[in-house]
Structures are given as C-alpha cells and as structure tokens.
Protein backbone atom coordinates (compact mmCIF):
# COMPACT_ATOMS: atom_id res chain seq x y z
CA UNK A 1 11.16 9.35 -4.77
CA UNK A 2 7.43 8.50 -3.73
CA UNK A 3 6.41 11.66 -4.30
CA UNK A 4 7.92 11.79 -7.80
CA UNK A 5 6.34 8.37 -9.10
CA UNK A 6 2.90 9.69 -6.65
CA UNK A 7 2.66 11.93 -10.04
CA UNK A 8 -0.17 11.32 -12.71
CA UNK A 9 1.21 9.36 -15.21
CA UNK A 10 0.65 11.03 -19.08
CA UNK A 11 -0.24 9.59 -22.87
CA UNK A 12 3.82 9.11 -22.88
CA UNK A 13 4.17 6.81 -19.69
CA UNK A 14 3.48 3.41 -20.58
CA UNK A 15 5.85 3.78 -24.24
CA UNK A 16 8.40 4.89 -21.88
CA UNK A 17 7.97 2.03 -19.76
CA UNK A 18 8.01 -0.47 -22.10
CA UNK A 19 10.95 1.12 -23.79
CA UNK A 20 12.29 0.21 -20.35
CA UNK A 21 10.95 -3.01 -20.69
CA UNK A 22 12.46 -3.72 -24.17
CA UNK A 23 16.03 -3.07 -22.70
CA UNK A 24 15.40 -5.17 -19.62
CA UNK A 25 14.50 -8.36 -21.91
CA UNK A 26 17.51 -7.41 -24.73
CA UNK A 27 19.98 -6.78 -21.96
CA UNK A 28 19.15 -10.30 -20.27
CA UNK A 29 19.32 -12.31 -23.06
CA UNK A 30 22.47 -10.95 -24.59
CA UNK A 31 23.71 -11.76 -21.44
CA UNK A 32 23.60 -15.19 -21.61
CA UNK A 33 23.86 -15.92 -25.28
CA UNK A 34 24.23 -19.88 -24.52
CA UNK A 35 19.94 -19.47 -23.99
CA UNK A 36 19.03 -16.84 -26.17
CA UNK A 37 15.51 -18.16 -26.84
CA UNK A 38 14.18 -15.59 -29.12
CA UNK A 39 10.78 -16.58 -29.93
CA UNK A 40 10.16 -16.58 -25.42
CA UNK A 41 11.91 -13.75 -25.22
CA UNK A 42 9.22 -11.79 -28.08
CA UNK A 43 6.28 -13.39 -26.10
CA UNK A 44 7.31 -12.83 -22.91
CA UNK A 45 7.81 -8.72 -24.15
CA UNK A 46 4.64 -9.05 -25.56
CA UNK A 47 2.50 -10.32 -22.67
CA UNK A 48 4.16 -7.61 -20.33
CA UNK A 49 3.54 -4.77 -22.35
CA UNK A 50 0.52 -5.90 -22.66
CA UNK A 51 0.49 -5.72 -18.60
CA UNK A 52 0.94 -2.47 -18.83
CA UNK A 53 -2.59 -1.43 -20.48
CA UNK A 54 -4.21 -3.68 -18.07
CA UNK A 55 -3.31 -1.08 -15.25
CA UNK A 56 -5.49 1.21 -17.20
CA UNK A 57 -8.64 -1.12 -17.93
CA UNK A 58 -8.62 -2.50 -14.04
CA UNK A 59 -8.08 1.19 -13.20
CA UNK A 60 -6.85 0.99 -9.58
CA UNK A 61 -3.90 2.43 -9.73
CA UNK A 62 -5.06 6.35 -9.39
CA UNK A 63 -3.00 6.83 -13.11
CA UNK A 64 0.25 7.39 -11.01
CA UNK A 65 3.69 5.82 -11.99
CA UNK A 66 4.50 3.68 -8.99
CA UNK A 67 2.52 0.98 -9.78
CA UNK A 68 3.89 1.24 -13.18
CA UNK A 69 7.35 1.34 -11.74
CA UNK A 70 6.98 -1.48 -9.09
CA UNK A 71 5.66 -3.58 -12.17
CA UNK A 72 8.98 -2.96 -14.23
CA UNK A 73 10.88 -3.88 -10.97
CA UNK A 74 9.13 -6.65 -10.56
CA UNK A 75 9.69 -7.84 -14.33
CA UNK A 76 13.75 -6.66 -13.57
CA UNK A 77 14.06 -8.38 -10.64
CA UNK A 78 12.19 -11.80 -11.42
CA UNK A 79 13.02 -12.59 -16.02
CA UNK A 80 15.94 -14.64 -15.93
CA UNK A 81 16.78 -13.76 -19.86
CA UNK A 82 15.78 -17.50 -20.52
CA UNK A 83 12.21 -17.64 -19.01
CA UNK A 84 10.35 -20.78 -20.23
CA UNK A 85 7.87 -21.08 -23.11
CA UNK A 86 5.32 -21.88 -20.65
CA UNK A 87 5.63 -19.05 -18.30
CA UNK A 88 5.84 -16.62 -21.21
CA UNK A 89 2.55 -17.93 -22.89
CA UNK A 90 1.14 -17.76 -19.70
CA UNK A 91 1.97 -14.01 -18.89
CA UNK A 92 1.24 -13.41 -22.82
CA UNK A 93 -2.47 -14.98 -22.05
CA UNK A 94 -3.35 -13.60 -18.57
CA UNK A 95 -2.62 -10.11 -20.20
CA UNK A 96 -5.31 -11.18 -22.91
CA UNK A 97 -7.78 -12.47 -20.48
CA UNK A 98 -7.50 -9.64 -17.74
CA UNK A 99 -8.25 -7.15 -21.22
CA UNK A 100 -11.17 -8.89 -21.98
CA UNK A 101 -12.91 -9.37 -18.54
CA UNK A 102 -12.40 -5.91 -17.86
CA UNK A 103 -13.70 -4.28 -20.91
CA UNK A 104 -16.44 -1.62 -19.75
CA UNK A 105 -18.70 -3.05 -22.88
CA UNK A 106 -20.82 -5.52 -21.19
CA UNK A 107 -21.47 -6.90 -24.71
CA UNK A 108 -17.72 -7.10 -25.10
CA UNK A 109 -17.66 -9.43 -22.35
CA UNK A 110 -20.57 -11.25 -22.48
CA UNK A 111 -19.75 -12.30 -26.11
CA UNK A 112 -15.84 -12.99 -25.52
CA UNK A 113 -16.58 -16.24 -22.89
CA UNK A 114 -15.71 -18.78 -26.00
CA UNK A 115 -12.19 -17.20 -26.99
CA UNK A 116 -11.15 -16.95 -22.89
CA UNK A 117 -12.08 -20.14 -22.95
CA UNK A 118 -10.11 -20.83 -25.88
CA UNK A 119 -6.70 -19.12 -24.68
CA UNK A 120 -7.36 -20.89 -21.48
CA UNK A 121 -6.88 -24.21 -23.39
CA UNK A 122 -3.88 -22.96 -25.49
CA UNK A 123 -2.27 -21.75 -22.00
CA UNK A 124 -3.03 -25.31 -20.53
CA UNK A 125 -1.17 -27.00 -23.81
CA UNK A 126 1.58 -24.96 -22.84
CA UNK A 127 1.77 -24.58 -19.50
CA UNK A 128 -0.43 -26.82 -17.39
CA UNK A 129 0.06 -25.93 -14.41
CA UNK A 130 -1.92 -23.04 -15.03
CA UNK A 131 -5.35 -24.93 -14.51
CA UNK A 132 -6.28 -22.06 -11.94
CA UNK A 133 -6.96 -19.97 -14.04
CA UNK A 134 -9.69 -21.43 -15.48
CA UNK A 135 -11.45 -21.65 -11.45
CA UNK A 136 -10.80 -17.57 -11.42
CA UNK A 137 -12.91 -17.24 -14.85
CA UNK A 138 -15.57 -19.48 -13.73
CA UNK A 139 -15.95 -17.58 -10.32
CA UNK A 140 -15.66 -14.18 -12.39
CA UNK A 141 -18.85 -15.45 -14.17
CA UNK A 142 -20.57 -16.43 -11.56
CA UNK A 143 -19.96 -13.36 -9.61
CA UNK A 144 -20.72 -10.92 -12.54
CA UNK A 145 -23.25 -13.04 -15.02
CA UNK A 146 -26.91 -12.93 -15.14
CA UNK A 147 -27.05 -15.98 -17.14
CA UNK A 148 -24.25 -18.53 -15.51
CA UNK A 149 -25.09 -21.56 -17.16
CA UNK A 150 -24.88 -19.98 -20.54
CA UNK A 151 -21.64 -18.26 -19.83
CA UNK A 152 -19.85 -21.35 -18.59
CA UNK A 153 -21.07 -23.64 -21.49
CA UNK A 154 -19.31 -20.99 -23.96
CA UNK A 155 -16.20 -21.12 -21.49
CA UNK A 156 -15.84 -24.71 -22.17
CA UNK A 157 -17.19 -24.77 -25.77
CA UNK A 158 -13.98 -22.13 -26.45
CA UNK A 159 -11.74 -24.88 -24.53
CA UNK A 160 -12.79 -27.89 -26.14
CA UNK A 161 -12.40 -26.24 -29.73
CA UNK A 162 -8.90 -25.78 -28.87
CA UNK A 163 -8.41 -29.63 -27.16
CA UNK A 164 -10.19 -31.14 -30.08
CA UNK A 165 -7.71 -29.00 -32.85
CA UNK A 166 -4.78 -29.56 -30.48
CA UNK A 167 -5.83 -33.69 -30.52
CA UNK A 168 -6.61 -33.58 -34.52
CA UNK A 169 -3.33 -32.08 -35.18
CA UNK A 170 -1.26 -34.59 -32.59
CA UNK A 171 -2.80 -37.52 -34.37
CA UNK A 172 -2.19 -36.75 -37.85
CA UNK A 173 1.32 -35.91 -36.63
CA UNK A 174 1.68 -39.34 -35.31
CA UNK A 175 1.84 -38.38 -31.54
CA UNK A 176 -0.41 -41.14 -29.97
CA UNK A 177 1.36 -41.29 -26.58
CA UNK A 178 -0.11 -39.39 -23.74
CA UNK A 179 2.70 -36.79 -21.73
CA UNK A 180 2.08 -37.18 -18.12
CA UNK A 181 2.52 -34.11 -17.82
CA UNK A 182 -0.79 -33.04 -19.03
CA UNK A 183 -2.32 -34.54 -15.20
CA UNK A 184 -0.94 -31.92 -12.83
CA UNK A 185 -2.82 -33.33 -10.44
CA UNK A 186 -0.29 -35.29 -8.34
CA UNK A 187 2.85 -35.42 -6.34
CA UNK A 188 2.14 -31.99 -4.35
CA UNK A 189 4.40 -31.02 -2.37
CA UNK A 190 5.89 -28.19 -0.61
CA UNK A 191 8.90 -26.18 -2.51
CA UNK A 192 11.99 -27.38 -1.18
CA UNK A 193 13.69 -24.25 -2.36
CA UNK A 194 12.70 -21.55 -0.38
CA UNK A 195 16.03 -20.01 0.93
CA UNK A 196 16.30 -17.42 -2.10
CA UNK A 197 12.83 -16.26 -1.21
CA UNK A 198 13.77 -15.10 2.01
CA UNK A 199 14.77 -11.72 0.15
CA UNK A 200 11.59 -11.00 -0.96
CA UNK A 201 10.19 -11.61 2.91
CA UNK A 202 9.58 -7.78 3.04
CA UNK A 203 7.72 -7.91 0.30
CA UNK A 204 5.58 -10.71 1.09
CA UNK A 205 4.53 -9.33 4.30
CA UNK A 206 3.95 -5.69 2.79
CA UNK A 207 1.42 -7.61 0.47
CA UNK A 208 -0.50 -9.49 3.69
CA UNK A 209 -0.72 -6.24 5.07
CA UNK A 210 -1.61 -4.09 2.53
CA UNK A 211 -4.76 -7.11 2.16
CA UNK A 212 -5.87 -6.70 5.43
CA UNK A 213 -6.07 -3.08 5.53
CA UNK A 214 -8.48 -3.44 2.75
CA UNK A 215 -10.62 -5.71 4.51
CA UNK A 216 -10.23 -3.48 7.87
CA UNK A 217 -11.60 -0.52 5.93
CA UNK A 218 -13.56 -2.44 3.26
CA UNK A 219 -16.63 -0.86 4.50
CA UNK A 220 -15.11 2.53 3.65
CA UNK A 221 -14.71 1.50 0.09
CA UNK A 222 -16.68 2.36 -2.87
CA UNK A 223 -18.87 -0.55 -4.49
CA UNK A 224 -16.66 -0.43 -7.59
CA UNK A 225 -13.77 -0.11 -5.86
CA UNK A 226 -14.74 -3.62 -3.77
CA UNK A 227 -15.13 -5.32 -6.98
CA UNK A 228 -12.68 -4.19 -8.62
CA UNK A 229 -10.05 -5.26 -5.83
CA UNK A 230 -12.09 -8.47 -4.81
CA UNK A 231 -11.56 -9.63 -8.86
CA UNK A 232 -7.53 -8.88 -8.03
CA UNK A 233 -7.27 -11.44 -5.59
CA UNK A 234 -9.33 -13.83 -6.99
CA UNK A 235 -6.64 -13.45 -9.78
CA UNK A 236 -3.79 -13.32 -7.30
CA UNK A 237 -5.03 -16.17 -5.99
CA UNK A 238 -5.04 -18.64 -9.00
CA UNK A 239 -1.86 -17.43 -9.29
CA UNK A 240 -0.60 -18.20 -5.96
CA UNK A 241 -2.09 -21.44 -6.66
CA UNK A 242 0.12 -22.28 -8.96
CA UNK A 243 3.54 -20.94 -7.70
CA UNK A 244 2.66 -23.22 -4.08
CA UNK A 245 2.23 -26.32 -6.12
CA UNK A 246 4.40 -26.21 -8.65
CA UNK A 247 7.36 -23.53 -8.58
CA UNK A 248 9.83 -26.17 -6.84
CA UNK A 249 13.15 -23.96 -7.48
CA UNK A 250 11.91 -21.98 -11.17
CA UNK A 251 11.74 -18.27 -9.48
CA UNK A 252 10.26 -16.77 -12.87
CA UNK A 253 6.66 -18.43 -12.04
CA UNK A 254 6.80 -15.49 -9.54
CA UNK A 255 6.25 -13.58 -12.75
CA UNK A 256 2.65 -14.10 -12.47
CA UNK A 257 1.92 -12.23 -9.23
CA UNK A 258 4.17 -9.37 -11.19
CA UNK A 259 0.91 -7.49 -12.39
CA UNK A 260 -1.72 -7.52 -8.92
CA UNK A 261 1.57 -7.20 -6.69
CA UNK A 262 2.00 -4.32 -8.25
CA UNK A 263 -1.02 -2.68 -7.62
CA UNK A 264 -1.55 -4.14 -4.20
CA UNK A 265 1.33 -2.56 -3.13
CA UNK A 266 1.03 0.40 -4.74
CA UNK A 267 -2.20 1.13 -3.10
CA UNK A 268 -0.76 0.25 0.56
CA UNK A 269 1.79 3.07 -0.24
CA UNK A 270 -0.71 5.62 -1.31
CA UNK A 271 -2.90 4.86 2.14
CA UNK A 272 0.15 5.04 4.50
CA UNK A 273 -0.71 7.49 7.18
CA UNK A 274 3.02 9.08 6.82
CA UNK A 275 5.57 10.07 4.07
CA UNK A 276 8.37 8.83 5.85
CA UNK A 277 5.99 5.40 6.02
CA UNK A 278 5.39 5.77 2.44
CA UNK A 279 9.37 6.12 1.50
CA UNK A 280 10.25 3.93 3.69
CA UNK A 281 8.27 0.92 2.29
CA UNK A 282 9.18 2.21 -1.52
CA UNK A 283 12.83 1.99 -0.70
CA UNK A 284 12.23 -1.09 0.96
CA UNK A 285 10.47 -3.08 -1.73
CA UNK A 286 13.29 -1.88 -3.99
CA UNK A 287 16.35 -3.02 -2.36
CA UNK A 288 14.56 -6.70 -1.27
CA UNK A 289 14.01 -6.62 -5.14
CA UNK A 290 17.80 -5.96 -6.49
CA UNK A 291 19.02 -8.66 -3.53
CA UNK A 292 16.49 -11.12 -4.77
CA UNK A 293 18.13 -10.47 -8.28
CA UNK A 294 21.98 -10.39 -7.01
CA UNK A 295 21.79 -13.58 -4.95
CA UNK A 296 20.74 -15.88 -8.34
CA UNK A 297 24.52 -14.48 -9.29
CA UNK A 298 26.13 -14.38 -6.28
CA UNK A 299 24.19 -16.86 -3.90
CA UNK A 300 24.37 -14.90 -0.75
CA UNK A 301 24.24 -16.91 2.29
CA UNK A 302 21.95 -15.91 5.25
C-alpha cells in the first residue's frame, strides 16, 4: 500500500480527495440527524478542501498521495459530524492564512499582512482560543520580513478593523455585556481526559520521531527545505498550543494538527531506511486511527 500512495499524485487527485471528503462530512452528519448543523458542516468542508491546495503551495509533500491520504484519515478519524462553529472557522481560516503566507509572489505577501490580520480577528470572535495563531504570524514576519515594524503594524491594523466592526455592530445590537470568554487567559490546566488519546500514542510518537530525524540530519537539508519545514512547526506549534490548554475532552480540536501531521509523517515514511519500515508505520498510523474513531462509539477500555 506505501508503494501505491508513494505514486505522484495527478491534476485529478485532490477532486478525488475531496469527493472523499464530501462523503466523509455527508455520511457523519446524516448519522446523527439530532446535530445536523449545516452551516459547520459547509465550513468545516470548505476549510479542508481548502487543506488540500495548501499541500501544493507549502510543497513538501514530493506530489505523492500519502500525505494526501493520511490527511483524509486524519479528517475521518477526528470530525465528529457535529464539529463546533469555532473549530470549523478555525480550520476554514488557517487554510486561508497558510495560502497566503505561502504564496511565491513576495508582493502577494507583503501586501496581504492587513487581511491575515483581519481573519485572525474574525477567528478570535469565533474561536478564542486560537490566540496562537496570531504569535506564529508575528514570528513568520519576523523571520521572513525586511521591514518588521511595518509588517506587524498592518497585522494589527487588519485586526483592529475587524474588533472595532465586531464592537460597532454589538453595540447597536444592544450587547453591552462583556463574555468572559473572550479572556482565555486563565484557569489552565492539564486535560483531564486523556484516556481516549492513548490510541493515537503510535502516532504521537511517530510525529516526535519523525521531528528529530529532521533536526539529526538538518544539516543535510536544502535551505528551502529548512524553511519550509521550520514554518510547519512553528504552525504545529500554535496549534499544539491550543489543544494543551484548552481541548479538556472536545477531540475535534485535534483537527488542527490534521494538515502538518500529515506531512510530518508523510515525510518520516518516505526517509525510512526499509519498506517493511515504511509499511509497517503506514499500517500502523491507520489502524491507531480507526480505534481512535471506534472507541468514541464503543468506549473500549484499556
């Protein structure tokens, strides 16, 4: 099976794949008809199809189908059919802002600082907890821009156009009490929920490896290659961020380590030093996947 998805993927992979996709998120929600959410369910397509493409503009993935595959594995194993508004905004945005940073037209990105900045504050309205983020743009400028300052004052001019239209609109509305929840900032505390994760254990250690083998041979790499994987785990990280603090026992923030897992692991695969290595740990991350999925129905005890 590695060798099959070790393939080059063609023009006709990624429709496929979200044709995939499309009966993943119909088939979940028609499941469970009690939370058929319809307008989460279109954004939360939306935003991973759009992860899709950003396989192509990060272009670390060697234009092979497994990390294409792993990604709709991922998405399988971790939507729940009713995925909150939040999450699904969030994967919708991260899709937007991983297209835009990675553009090849320096221009393109240069100029496109004050709408990041301005999905960054729509994702924050809806989901914030996602405040990380916005530290992974700010160290992507400062690690890429020759003018910082600039950079970062259209970051925050795009964020406070958004708070000052989301405020304006709230007051005319009539909603002059402040939601706690807009302070993330307190009451941290480890997940007291971790004995589902225990299923994706294999997984999680594939990933630590697969991240030090890059820094063991990070010499060997090419400059572009470096950056390239150094602004995936700066990404990864934010993400991480968020699922430590603030997951408790909602499994579908794991959804947003569904697009660098992907390729992480897919790369680890590709530099095994044997096939049987490299089938071994495809199988692997499949079955730790579909057990992950089974126990939320059947709540396996270990």
């Amino acid at each position: 099976m590695f060798r099959l998805l070790s393939k080059e993927s063609n023009i006709f992979s990624i429709p496929f794949y979200i044709g995939v996709l499309l009966l993943i998120v119909i088939g979940f929600n028609f499941l469970d008809l009690n939370t058929l959410d319809f307008f989460s369910a279109v954004i939360t397509f939306a935003g991973v199809a759009m992860g899709y493409f950003c396989f192509n503009t990060i272009a670390l993935n060697y234009q092979t189908h497994l990390p294409l595959f792993l990604y709709t594995a991922f998405i399988f194993a971790l939507y729940p059919g009713d995925l909150d508004i939040g999450i699904a905004v969030s994967l919708f945005t991260n899709s937007i802002i991983l297209i835009l940073l990675t553009n090849v037209d320096m221009s393109v990105r240069k100029n496109s600082y004050p709408l990041v900045g301005a999905i960054l504050g729509l994702n924050f309205i809806f989901l914030p907890t996602t405040w990380p983020m916005s530290i992974f743009v700010i160290l992507h400028i400062i690690g890429t821009s020759d003018r910082v300052g600039l950079h970062v004052f259209r970051l925050f001019y795009g964020i406070f156009l958004v708070a000052i239209s989301y405020f304006g609109i709230a007051y005319f509305l009539g909603m002059n009490s402040w939601n706690p929840a807009y302070f993330p900032f307190d009451d941290f505390k480890p997940s007291e929920y971790i004995k589902p994760l225990l299923w994706l254990l294999p997984v999680a250690l594939m990933l630590i490896h697969a991240v030090m083998d890059h820094f063991r041979n990070f010499n060997k790499k090419s400059p572009t290659s470096k950056f390239k994987y150094t602004f995936l785990l700066i990404f990864s990280l934010a993400q991480l961020i968020t699922i430590l603090l603030y997951m408790r026992n909602q499994y579908e923030y794991l959804l947003l380590l569904a697009f660098p897992a992907s390729i992480i692991l897919s790369r680890m695969l590709k530099f095994l030093p044997k096939y049987w290595m490299q089938e071994t740990g495809l199988w692997l991350i499949i079955f730790s996947l579909v057990l992950f999925k089974l126990q939320g129905y059947y709540n396996f005890n270990i």
